[in-house]
C-alpha atoms as a PDB file:
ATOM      1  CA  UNK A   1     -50.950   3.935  57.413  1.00  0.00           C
ATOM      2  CA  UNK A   2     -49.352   7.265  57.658  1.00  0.00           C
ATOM      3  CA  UNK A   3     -48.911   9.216  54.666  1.00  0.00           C
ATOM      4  CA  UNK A   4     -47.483  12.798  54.475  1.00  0.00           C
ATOM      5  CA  UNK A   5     -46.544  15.008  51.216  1.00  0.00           C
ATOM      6  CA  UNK A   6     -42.667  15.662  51.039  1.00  0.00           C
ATOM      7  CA  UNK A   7     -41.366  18.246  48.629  1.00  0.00           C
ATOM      8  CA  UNK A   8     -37.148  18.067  48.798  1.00  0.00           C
ATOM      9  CA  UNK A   9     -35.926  14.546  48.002  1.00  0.00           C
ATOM     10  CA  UNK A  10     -31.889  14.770  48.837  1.00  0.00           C
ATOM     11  CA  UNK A  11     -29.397  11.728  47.359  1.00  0.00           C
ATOM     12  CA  UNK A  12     -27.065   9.661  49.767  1.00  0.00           C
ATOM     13  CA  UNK A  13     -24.648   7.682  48.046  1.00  0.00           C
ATOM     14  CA  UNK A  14     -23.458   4.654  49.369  1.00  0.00           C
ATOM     15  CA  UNK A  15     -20.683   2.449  47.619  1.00  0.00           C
ATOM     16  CA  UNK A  16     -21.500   4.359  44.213  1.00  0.00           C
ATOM     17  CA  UNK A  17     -25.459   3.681  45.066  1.00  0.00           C
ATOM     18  CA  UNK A  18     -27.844   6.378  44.527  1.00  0.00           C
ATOM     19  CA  UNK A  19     -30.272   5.912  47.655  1.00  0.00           C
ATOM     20  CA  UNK A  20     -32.952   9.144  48.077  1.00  0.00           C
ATOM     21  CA  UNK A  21     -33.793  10.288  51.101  1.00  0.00           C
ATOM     22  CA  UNK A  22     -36.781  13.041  52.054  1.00  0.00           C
ATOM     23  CA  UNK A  23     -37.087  14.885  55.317  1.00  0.00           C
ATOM     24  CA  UNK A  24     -40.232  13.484  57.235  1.00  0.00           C
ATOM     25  CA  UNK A  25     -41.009  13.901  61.162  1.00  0.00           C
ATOM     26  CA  UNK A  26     -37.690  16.412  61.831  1.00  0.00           C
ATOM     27  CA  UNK A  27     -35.690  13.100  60.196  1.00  0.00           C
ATOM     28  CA  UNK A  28     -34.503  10.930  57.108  1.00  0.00           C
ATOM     29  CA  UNK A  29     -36.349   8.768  55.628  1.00  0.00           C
ATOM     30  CA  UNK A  30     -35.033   6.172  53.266  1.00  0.00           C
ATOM     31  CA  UNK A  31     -36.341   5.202  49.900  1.00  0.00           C
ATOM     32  CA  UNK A  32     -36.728   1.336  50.592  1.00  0.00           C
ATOM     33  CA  UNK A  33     -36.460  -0.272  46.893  1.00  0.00           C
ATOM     34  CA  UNK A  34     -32.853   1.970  46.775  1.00  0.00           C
ATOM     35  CA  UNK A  35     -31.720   0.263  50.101  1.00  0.00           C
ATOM     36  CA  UNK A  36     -32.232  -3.169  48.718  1.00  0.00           C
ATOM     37  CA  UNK A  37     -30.845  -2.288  45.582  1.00  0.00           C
ATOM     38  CA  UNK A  38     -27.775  -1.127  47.317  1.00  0.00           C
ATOM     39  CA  UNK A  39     -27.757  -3.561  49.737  1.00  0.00           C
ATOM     40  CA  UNK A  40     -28.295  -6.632  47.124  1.00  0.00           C
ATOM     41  CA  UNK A  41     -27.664  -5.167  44.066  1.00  0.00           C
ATOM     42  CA  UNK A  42     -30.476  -6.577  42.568  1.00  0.00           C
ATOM     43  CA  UNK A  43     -31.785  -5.665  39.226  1.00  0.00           C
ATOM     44  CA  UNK A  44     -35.890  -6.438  40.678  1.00  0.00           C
ATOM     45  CA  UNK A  45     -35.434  -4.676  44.310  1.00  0.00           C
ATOM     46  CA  UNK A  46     -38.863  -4.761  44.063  1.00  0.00           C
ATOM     47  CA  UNK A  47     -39.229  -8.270  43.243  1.00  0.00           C
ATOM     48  CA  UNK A  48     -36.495  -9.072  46.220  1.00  0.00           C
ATOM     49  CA  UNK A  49     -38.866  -7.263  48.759  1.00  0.00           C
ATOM     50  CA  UNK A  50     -41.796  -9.493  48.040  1.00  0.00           C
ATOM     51  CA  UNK A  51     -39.651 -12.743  48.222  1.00  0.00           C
ATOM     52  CA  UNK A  52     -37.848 -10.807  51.961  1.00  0.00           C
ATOM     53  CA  UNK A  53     -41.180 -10.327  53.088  1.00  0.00           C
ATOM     54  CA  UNK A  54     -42.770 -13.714  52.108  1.00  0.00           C
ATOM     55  CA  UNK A  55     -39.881 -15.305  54.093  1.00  0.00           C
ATOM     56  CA  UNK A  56     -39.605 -13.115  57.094  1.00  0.00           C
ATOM     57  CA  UNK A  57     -43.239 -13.503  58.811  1.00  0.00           C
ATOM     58  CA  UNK A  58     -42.719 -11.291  60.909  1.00  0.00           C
ATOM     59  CA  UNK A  59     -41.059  -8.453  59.033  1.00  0.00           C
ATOM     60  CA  UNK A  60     -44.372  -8.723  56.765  1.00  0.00           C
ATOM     61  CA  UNK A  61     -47.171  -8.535  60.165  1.00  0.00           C
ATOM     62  CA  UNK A  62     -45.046  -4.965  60.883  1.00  0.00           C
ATOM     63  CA  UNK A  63     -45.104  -3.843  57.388  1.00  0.00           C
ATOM     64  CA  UNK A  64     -47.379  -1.297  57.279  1.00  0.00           C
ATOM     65  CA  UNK A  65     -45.557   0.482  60.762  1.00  0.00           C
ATOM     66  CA  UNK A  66     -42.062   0.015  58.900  1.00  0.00           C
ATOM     67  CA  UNK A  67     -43.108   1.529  55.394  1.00  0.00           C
ATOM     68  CA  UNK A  68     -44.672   4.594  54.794  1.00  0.00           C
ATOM     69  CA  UNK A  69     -45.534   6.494  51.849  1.00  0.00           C
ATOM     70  CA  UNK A  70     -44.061   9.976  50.888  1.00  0.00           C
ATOM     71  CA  UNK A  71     -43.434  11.919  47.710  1.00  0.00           C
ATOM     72  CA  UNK A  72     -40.501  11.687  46.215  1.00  0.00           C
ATOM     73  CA  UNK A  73     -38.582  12.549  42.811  1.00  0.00           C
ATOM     74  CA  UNK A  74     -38.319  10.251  40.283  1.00  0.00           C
ATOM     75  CA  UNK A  75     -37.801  10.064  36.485  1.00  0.00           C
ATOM     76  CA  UNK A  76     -41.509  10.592  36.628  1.00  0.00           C
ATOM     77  CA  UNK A  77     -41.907  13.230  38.242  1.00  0.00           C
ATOM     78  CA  UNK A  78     -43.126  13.079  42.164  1.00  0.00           C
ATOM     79  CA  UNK A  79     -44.762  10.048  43.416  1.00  0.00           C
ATOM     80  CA  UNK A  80     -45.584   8.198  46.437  1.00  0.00           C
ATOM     81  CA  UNK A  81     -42.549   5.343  47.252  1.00  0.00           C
ATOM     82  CA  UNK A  82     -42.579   3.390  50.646  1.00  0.00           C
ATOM     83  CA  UNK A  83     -39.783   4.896  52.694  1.00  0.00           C
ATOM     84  CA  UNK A  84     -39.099   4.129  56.412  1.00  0.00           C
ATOM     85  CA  UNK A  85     -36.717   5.987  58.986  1.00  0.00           C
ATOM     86  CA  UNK A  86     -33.203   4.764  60.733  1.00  0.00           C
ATOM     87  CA  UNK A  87     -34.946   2.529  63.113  1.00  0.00           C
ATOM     88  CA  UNK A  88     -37.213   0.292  60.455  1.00  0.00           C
ATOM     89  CA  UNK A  89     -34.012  -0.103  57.910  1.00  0.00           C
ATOM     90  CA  UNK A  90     -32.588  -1.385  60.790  1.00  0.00           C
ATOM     91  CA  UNK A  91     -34.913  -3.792  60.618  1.00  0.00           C
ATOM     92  CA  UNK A  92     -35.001  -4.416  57.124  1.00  0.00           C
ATOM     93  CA  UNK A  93     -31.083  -5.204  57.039  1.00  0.00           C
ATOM     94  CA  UNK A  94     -32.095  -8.245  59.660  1.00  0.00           C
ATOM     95  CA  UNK A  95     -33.523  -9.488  56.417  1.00  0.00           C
ATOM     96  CA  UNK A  96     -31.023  -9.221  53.865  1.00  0.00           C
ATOM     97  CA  UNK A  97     -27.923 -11.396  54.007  1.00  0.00           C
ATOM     98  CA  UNK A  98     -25.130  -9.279  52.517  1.00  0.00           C
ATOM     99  CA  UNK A  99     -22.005  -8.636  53.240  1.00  0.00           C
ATOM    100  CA  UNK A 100     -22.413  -4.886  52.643  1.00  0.00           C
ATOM    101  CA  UNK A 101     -24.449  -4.764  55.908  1.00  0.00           C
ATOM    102  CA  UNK A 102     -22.011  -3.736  58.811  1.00  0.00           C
ATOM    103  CA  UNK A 103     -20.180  -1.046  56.707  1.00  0.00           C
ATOM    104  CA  UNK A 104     -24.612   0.366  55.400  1.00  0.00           C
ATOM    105  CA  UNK A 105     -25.383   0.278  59.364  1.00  0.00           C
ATOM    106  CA  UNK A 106     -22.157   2.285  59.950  1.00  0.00           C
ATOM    107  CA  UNK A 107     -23.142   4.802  57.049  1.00  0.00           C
ATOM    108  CA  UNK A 108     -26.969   4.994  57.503  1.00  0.00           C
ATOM    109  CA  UNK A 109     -25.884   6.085  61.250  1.00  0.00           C
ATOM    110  CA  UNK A 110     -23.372   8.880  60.191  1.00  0.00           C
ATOM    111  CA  UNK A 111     -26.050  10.411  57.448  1.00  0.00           C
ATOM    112  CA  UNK A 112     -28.772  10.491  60.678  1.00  0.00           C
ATOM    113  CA  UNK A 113     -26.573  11.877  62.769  1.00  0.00           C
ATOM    114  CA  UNK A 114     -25.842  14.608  59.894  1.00  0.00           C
ATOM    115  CA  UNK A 115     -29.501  15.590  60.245  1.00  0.00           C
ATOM    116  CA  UNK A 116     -29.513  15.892  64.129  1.00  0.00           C
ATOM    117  CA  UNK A 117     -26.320  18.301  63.262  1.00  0.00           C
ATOM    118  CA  UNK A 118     -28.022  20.369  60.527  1.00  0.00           C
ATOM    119  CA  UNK A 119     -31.225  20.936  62.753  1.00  0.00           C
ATOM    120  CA  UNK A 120     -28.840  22.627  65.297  1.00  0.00           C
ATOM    121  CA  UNK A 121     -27.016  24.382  62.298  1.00  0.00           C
ATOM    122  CA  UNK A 122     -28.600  24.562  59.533  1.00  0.00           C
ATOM    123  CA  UNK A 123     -25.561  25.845  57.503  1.00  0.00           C
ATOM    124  CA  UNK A 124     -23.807  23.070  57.871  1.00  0.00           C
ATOM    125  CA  UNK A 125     -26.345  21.230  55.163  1.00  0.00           C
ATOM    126  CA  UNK A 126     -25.207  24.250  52.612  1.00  0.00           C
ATOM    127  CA  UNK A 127     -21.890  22.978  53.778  1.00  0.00           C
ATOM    128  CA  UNK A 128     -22.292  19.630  52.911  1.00  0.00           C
ATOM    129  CA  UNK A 129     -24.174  20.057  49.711  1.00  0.00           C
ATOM    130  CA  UNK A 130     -21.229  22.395  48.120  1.00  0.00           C
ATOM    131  CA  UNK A 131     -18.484  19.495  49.743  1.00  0.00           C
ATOM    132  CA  UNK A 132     -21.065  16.644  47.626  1.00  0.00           C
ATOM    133  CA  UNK A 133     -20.453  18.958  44.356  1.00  0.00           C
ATOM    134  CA  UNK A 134     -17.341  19.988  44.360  1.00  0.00           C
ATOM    135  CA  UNK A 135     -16.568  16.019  45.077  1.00  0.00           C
ATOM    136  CA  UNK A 136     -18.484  15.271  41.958  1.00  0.00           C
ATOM    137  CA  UNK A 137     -15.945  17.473  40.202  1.00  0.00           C
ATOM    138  CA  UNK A 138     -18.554  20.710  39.649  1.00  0.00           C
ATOM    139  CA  UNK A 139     -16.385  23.710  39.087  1.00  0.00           C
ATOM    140  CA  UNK A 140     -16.100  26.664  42.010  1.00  0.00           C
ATOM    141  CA  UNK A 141     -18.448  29.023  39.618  1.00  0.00           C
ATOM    142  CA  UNK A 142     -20.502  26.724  39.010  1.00  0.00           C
ATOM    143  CA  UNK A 143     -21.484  25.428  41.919  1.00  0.00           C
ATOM    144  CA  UNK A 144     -21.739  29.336  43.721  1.00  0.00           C
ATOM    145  CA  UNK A 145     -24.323  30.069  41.217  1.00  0.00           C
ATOM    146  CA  UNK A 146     -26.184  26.457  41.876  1.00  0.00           C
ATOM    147  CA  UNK A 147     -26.045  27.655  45.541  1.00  0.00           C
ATOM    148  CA  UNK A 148     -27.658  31.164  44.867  1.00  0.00           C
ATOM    149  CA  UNK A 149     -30.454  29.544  42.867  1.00  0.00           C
ATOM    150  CA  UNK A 150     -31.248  27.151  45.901  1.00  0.00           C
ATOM    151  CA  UNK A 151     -31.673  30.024  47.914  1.00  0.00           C
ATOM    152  CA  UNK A 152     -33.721  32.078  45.358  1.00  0.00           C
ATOM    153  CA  UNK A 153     -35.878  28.776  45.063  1.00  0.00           C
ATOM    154  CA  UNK A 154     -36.269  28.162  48.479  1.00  0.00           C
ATOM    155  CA  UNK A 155     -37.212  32.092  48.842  1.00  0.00           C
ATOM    156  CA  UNK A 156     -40.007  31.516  46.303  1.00  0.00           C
ATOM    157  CA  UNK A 157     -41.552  28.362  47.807  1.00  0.00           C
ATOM    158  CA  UNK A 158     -41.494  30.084  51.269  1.00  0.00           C
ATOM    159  CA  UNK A 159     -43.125  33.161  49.375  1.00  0.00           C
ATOM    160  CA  UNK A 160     -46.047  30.823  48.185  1.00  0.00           C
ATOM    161  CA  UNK A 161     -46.765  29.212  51.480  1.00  0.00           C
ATOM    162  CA  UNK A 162     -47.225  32.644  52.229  1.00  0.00           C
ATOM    163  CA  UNK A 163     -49.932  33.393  49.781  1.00  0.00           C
ATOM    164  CA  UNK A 164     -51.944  29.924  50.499  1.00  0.00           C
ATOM    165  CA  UNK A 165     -50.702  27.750  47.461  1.00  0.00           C
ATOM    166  CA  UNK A 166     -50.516  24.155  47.922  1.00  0.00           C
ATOM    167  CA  UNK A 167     -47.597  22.185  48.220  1.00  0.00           C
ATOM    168  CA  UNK A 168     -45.962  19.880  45.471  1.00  0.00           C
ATOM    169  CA  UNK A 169     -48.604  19.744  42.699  1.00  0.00           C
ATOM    170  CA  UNK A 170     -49.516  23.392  42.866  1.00  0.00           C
ATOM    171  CA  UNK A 171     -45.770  23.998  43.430  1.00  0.00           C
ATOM    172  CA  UNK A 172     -44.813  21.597  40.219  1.00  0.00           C
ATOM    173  CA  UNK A 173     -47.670  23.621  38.025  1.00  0.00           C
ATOM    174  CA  UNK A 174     -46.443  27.045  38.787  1.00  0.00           C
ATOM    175  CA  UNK A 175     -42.258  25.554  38.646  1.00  0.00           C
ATOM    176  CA  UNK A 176     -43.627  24.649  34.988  1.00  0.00           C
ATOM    177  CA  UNK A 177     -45.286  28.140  33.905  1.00  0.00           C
ATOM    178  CA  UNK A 178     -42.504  29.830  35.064  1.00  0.00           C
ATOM    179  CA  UNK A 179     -40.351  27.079  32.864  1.00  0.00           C
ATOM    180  CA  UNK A 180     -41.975  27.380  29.932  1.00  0.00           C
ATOM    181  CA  UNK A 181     -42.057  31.167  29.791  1.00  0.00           C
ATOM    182  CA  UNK A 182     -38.442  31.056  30.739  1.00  0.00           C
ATOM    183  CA  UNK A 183     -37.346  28.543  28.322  1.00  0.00           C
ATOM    184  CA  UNK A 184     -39.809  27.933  26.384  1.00  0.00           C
ATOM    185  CA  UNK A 185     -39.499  24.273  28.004  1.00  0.00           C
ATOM    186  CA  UNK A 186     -41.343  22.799  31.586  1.00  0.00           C
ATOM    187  CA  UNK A 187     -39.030  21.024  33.365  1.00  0.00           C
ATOM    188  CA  UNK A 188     -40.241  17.383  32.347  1.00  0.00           C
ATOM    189  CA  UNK A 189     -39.624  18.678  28.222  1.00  0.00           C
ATOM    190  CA  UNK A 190     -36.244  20.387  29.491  1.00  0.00           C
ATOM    191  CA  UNK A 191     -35.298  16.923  30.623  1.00  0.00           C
ATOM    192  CA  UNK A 192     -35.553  15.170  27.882  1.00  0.00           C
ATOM    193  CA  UNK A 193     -34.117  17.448  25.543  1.00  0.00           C
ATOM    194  CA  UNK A 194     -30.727  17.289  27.623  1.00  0.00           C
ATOM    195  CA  UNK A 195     -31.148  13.198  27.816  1.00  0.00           C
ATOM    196  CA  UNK A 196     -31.793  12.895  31.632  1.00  0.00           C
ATOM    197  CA  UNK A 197     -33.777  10.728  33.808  1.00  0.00           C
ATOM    198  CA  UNK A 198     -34.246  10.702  36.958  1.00  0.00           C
ATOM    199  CA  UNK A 199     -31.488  13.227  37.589  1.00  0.00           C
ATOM    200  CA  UNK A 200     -32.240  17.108  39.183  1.00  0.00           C
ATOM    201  CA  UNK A 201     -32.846  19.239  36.079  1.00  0.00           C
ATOM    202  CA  UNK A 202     -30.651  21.937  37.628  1.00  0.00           C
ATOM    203  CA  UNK A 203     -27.513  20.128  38.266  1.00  0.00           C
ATOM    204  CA  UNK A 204     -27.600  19.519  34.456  1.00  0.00           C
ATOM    205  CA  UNK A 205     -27.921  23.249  33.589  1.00  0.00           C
ATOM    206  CA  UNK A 206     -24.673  25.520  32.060  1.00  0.00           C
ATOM    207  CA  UNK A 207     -23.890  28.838  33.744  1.00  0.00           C
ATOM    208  CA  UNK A 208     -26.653  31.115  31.833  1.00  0.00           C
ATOM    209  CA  UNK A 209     -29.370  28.291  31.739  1.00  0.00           C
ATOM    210  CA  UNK A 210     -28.876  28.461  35.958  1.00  0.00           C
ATOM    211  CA  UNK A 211     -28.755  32.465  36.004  1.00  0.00           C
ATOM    212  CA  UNK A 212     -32.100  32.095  33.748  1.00  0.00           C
ATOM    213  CA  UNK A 213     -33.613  30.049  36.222  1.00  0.00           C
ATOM    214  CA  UNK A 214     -32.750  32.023  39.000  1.00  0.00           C
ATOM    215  CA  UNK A 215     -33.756  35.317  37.290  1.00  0.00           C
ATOM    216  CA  UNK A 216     -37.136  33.787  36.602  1.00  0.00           C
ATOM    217  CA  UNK A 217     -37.780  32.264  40.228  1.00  0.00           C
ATOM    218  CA  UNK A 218     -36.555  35.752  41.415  1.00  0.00           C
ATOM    219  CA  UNK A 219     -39.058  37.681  39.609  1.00  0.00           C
ATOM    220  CA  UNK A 220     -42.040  35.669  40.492  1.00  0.00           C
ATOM    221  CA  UNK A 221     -41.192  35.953  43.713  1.00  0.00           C
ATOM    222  CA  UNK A 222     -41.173  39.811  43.664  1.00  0.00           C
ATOM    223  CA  UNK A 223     -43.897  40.555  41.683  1.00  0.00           C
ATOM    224  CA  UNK A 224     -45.957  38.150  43.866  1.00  0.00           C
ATOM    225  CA  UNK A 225     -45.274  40.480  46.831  1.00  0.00           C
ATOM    226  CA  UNK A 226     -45.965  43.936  44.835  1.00  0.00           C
ATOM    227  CA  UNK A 227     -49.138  42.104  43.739  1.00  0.00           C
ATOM    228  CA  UNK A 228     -49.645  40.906  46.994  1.00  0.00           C
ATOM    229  CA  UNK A 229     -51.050  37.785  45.094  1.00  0.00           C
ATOM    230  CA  UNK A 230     -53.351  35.243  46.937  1.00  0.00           C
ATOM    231  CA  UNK A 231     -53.792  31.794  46.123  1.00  0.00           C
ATOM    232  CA  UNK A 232     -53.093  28.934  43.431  1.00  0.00           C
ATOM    233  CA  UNK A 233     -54.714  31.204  40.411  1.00  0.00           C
ATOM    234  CA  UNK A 234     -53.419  34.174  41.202  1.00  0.00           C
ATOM    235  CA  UNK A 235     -50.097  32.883  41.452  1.00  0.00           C
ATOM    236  CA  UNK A 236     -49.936  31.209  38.431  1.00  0.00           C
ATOM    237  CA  UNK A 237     -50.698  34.351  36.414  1.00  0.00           C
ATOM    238  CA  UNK A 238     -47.674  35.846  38.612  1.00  0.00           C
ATOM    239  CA  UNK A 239     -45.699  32.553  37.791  1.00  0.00           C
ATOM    240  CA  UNK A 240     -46.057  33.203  33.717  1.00  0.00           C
ATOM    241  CA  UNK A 241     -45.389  36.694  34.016  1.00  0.00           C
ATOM    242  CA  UNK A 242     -41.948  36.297  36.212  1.00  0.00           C
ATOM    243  CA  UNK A 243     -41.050  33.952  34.047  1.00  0.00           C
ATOM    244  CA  UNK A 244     -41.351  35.881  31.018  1.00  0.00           C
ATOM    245  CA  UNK A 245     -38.993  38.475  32.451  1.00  0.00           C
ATOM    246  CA  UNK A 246     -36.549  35.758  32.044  1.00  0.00           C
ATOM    247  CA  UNK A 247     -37.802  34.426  28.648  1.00  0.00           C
ATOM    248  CA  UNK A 248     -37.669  38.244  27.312  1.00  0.00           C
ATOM    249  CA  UNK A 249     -33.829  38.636  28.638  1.00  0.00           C
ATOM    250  CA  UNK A 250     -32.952  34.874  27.192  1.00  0.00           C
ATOM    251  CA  UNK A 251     -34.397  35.679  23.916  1.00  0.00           C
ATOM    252  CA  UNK A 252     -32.443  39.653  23.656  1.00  0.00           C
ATOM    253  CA  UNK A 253     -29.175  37.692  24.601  1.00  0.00           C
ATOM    254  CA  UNK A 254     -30.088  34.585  21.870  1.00  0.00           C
ATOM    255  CA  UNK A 255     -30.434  37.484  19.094  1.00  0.00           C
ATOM    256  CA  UNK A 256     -27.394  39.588  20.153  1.00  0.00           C
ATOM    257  CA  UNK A 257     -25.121  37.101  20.447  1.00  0.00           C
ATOM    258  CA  UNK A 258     -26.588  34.076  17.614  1.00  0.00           C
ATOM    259  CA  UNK A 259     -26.184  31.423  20.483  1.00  0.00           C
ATOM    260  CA  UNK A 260     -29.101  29.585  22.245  1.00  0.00           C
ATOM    261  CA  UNK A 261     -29.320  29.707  25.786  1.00  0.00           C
ATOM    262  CA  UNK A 262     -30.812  26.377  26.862  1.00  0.00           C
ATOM    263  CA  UNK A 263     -28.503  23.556  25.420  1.00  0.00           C
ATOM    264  CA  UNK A 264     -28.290  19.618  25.353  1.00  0.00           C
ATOM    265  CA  UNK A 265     -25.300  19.063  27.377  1.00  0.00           C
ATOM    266  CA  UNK A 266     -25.505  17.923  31.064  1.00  0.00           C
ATOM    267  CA  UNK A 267     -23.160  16.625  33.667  1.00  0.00           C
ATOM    268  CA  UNK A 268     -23.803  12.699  33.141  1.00  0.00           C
ATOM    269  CA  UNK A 269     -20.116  12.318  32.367  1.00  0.00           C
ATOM    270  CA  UNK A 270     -19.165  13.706  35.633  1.00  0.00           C
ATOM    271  CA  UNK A 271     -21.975  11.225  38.403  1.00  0.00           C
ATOM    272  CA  UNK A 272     -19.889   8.545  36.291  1.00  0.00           C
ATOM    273  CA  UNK A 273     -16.717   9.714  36.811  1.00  0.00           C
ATOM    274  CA  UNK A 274     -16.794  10.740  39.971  1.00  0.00           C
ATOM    275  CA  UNK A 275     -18.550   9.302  42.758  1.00  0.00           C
ATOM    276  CA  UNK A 276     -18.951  10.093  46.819  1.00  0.00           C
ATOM    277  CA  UNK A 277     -18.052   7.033  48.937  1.00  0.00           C
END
């Protein structure tokens, strides 16, 4: 079987379902225990898969060309979940009886055809992800400086392939030094101090925790290229120092103004409030 590492894991929602989705061969692929679950709403997705596959023969013999492993985000952290692409959910929704199944084929469609579009344009996925914010009920600031810190993090992880540092562990080790000299936090610790799970970290943070974030990724970044530093322990010294540029600026603004920086509020109220259709 296939398996490749995948480092951005995007959520589709479909009928208020959460279903993840990573970008594999130029397409989507689907997290297949979320397409059951939205499919079935079943509280054992897992457990509904084994009894699918035990009475579709056939659906079983092809399982190993229909799932394939990639990283993706969880409450976790990053792990390996069997995905498949447009074609193979296809094929699993032969297999589930549910009414939800015309209107899923409809949607799963539309969000591949997205992709194709984004590939030609790639500005139209910026597009979309301010439209899926601002539809969650994020406020204009807020979601400009979410946008800037997408690009500053995307700058950084181009800046590492780069400078030969692997992808997604090495990636999640130096995300965490430059955390923790930021914050004082890694990201795992940051989310349970604000009460998340499996939610994105950043679309939890306040104004100043994001600009903190940003000014930490951003400084890594640069003094990696004045350093001109070269592999995974190189760039880990780089990601500590970077991010105590940040955690030197957080701490002068904690003393001057007698207010904390990082905080325990999130946006939970708002993914329950509001939800994309």
């Amino acid at each position: 079987m296939n398996t490749k590492i995948s480092t951005i894991t995007k959520i589709a929602i479909f009928k208020g379902k959460e279903v993840r989705k990573v970008i594999f061969q130029n397409g989507w692929w689907f997290v297949i225990v979320d397409i059951v679950s939205a499919l079935t709403d079943s509280v054992q997705p897992d457990g509904y898969i084994k009894d699918m596959r035990r009475r579709d023969e056939e659906l079983s013999k092809g399982w190993g060309q229909i799932a394939t492993p990639l990283l993706v985000e969880t409450a976790g952290g990053k792990q390996k979940l069997n995905c498949a692409n447009t074609e193979s959910i296809f094929r699993i929704i032969q297999s589930i009886p549910s009414p939800k199944a015309e209107p899923f084929k409809r949607w799963l469609a539309k969000v591949g055809y997205e992709r194709v579009q984004e590939i030609e344009d790639p500005e139209l996925a910026t597009k979309r992800t301010r439209a899926l914010y601002k539809a969650k009920g994020y406020p204009d600031s807020w979601i400009e400086k979410r946008m800037r810190g997408i690009e500053i993090r995307e700058t950084l992880t181009d800046e590492w392939k780069k400078r030969n540092v692997g992808e997604d562990r090495e990636y999640a080790i130096l995300t965490a030094e430059i955390s923790q000299a930021t914050f004082g936090m890694t990201p795992s610790e940051y989310k349970k101090f604000k009460g998340l799970k499996r939610e994105n970290l950043r679309d939890h943070m306040n104004d100043l925790e994001l600009i903190f974030s940003m000014l930490g990724e951003a400084s890594t970044t640069e003094i990696a290229k004045n350093k001109d530093a070269q592999g995974f322990v190189e760039n880990k010294q780089v990601a500590k120092l970077g991010g105590s540029v940040a955690g030197s600026a957080r701490k002068d603004l904690e003393q001057k103004s007698g207010k904390k920086v990082s905080t325990t509020r999130n946006y939970l109220s708002l993914s329950e409030k509001k939800k994309l259709v």
